[in-house]
C-alpha atoms as a PDB file:
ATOM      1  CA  UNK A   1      70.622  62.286 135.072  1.00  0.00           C
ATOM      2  CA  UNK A   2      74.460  60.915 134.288  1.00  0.00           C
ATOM      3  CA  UNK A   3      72.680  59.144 131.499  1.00  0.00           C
ATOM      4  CA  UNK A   4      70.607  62.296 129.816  1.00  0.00           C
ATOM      5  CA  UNK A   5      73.934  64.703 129.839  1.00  0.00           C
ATOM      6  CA  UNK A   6      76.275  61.961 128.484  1.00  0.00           C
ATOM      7  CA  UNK A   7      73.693  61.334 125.638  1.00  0.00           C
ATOM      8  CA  UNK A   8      73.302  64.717 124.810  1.00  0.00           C
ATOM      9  CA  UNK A   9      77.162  64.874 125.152  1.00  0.00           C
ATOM     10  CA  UNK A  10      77.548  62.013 122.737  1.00  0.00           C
ATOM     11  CA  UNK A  11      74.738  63.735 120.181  1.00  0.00           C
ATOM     12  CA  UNK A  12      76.377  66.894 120.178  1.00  0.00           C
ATOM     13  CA  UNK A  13      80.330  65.732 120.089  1.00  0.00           C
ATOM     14  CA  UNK A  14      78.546  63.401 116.789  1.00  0.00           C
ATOM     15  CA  UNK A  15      76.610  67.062 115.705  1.00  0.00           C
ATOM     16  CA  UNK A  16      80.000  69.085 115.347  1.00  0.00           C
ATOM     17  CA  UNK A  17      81.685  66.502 113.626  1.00  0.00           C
ATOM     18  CA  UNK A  18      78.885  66.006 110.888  1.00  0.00           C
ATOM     19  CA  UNK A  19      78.490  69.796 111.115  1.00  0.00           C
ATOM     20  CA  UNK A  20      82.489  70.141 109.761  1.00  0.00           C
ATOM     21  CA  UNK A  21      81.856  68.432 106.285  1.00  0.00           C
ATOM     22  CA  UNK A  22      78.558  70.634 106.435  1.00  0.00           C
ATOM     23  CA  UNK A  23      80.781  73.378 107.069  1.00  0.00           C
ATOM     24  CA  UNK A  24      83.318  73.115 104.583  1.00  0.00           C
ATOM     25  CA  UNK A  25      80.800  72.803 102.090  1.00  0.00           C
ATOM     26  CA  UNK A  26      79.333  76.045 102.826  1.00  0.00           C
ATOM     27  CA  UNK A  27      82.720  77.726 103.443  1.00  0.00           C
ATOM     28  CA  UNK A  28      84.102  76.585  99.854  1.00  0.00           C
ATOM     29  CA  UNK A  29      81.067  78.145  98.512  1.00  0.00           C
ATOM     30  CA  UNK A  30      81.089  80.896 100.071  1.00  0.00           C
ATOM     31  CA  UNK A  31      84.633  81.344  99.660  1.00  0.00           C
ATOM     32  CA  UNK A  32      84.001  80.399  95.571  1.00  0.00           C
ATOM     33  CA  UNK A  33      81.306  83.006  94.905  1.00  0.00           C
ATOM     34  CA  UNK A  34      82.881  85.870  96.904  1.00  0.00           C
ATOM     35  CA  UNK A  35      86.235  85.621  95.228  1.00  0.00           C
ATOM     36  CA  UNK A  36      85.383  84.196  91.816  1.00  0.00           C
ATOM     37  CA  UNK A  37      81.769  85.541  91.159  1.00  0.00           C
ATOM     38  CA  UNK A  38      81.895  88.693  93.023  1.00  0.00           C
ATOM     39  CA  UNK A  39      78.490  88.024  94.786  1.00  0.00           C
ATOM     40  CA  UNK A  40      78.691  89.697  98.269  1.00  0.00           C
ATOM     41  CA  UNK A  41      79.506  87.755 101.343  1.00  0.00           C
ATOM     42  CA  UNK A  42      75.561  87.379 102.315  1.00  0.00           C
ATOM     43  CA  UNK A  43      74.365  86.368  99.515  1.00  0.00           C
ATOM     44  CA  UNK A  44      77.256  84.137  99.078  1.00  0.00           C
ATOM     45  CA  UNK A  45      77.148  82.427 103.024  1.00  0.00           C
ATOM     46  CA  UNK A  46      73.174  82.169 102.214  1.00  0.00           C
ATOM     47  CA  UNK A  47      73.841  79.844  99.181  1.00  0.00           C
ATOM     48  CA  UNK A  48      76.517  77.908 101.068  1.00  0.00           C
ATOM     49  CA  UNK A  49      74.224  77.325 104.115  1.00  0.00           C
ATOM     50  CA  UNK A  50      71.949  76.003 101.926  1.00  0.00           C
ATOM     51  CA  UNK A  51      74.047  73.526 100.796  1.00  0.00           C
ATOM     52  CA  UNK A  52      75.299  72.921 103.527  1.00  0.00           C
ATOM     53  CA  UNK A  53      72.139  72.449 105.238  1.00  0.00           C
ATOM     54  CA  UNK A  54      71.309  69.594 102.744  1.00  0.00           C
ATOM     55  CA  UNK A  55      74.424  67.931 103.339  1.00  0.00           C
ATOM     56  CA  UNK A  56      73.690  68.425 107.284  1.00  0.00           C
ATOM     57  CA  UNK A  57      70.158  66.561 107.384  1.00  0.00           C
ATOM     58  CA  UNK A  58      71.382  63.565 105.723  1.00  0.00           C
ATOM     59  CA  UNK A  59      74.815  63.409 107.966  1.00  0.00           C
ATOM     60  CA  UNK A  60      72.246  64.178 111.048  1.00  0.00           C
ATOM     61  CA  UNK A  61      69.501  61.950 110.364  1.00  0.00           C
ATOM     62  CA  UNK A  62      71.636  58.742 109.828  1.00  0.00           C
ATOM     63  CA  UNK A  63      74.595  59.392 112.247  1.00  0.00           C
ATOM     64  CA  UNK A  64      74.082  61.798 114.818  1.00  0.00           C
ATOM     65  CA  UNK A  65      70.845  60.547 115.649  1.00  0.00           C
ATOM     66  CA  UNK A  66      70.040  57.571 113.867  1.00  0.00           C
ATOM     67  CA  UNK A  67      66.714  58.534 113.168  1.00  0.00           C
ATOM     68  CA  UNK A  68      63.557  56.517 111.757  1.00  0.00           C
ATOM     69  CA  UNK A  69      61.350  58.869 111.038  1.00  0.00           C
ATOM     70  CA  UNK A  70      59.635  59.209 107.995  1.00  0.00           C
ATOM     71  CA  UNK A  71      61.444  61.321 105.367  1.00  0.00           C
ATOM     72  CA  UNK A  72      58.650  63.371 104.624  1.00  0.00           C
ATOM     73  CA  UNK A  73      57.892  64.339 108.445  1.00  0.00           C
ATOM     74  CA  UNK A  74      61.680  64.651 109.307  1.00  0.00           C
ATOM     75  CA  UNK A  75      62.860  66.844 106.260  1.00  0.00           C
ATOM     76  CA  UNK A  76      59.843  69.504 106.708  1.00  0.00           C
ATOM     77  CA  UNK A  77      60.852  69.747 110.366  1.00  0.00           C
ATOM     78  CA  UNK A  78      64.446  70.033 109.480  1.00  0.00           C
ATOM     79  CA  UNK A  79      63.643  72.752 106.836  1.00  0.00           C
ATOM     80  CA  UNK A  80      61.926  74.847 108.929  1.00  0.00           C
ATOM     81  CA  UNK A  81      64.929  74.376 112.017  1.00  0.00           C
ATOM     82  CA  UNK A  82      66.959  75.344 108.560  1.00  0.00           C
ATOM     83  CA  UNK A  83      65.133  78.192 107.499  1.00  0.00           C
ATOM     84  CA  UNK A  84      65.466  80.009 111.348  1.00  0.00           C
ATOM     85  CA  UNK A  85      69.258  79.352 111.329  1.00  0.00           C
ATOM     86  CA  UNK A  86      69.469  80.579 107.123  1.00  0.00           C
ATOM     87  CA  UNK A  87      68.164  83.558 108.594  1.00  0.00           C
ATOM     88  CA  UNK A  88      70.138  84.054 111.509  1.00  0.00           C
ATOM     89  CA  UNK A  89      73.092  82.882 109.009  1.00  0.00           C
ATOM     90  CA  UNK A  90      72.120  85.969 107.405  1.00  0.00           C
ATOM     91  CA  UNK A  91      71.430  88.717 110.001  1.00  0.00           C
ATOM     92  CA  UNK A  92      74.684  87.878 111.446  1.00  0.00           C
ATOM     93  CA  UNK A  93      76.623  88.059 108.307  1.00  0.00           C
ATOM     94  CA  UNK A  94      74.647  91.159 107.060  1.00  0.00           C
ATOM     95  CA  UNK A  95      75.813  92.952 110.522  1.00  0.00           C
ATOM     96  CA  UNK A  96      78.358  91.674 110.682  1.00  0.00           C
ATOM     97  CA  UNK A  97      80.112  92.829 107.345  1.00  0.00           C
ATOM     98  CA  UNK A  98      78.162  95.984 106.913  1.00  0.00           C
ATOM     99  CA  UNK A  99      78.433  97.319 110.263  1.00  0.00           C
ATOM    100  CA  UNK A 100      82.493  96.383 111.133  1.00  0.00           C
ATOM    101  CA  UNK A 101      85.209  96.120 109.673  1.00  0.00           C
ATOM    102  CA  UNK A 102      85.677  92.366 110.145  1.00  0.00           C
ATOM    103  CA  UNK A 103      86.761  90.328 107.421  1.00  0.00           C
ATOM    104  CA  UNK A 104      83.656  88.246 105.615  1.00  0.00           C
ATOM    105  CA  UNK A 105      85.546  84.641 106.966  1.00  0.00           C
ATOM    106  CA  UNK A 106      85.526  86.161 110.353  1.00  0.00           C
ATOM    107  CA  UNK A 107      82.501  87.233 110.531  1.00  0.00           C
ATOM    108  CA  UNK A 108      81.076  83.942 108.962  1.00  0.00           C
ATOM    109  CA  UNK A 109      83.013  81.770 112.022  1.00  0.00           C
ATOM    110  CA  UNK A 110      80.895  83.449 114.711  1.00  0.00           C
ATOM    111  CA  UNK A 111      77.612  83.683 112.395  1.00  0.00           C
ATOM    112  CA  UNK A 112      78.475  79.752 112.339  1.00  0.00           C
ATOM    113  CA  UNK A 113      78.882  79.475 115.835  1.00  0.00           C
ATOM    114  CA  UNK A 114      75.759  81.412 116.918  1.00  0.00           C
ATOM    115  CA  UNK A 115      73.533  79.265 114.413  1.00  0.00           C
ATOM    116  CA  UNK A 116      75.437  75.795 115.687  1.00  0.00           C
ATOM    117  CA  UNK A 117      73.704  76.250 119.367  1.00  0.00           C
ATOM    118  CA  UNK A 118      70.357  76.936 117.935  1.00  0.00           C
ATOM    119  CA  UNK A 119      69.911  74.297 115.148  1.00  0.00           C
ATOM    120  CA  UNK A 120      71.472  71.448 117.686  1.00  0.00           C
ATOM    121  CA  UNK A 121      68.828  72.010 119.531  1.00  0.00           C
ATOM    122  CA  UNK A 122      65.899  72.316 117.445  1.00  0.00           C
ATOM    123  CA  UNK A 123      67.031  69.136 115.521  1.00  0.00           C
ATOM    124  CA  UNK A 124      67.781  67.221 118.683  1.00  0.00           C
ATOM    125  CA  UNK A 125      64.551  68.005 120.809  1.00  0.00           C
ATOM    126  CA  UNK A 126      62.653  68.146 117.655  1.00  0.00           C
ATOM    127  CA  UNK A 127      63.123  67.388 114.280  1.00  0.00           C
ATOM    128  CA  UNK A 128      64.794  63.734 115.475  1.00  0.00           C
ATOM    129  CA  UNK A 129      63.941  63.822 118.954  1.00  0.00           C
ATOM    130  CA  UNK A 130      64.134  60.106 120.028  1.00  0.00           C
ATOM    131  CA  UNK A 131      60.691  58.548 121.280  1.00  0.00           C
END
């Protein structure tokens, strides 16, 4: 049992790390098409998470946990773990920013932090899940 909750320790210490550069890439767009382009703060955090989410399978699948699986099987699984937390991502932000008066970066840390839990998971029990 020592063994199971260490690992999944280990893989999720290895997930929030990865999940930073993930992260920032998201935030700086975010951050770049709210205050340069004007776009509003949804639509903005959706086209960061996307990015970010690219830059999160690739961290994921080679460090985090070292997976072999076939590209083709791993990335569809991934993209659908994706698409639930891009659409969490959104609900949260679109609630979040129409509904209080919370500023957009705010709002965007807990959005992040709700959709951390749930994508960890997916992608650890599922989309890499060790055999």
């Amino acid at each position: 049992m020592t063994s199971k909750f260490s690992q999944l320790k280990r893989d999720f210490i290895l997930y929030a790390l990865m999940g930073v550069i993930a992260t920032a890439v998201q935030y700086t767009t975010l951050i770049m098409l709210v205050e340069l382009s004007g776009l509003s703060p949804v639509v903005s955090s959706s086209c960061g998470f996307i990015l970010g989410a690219v830059v999160n399978y690739w961290c994921n699948r080679r460090y985090t946990f070292q997976s072999t699986k076939a590209h083709h099987k791993a990335f569809s699984q991934f993209a659908i773990v994706a698409s639930i937390g891009f659409g969490l991502n959104a609900f949260f932000m679109f609630i979040g920013t129409h509904y209080t008066t919370l500023p957009y970066l705010l709002v965007q840390v807990f959005a992040t932090l709700l959709v951390l839990f749930w994508n960890f998971l997916a992608n650890r029990h599922w989309t890499f899940r060790r055999t």
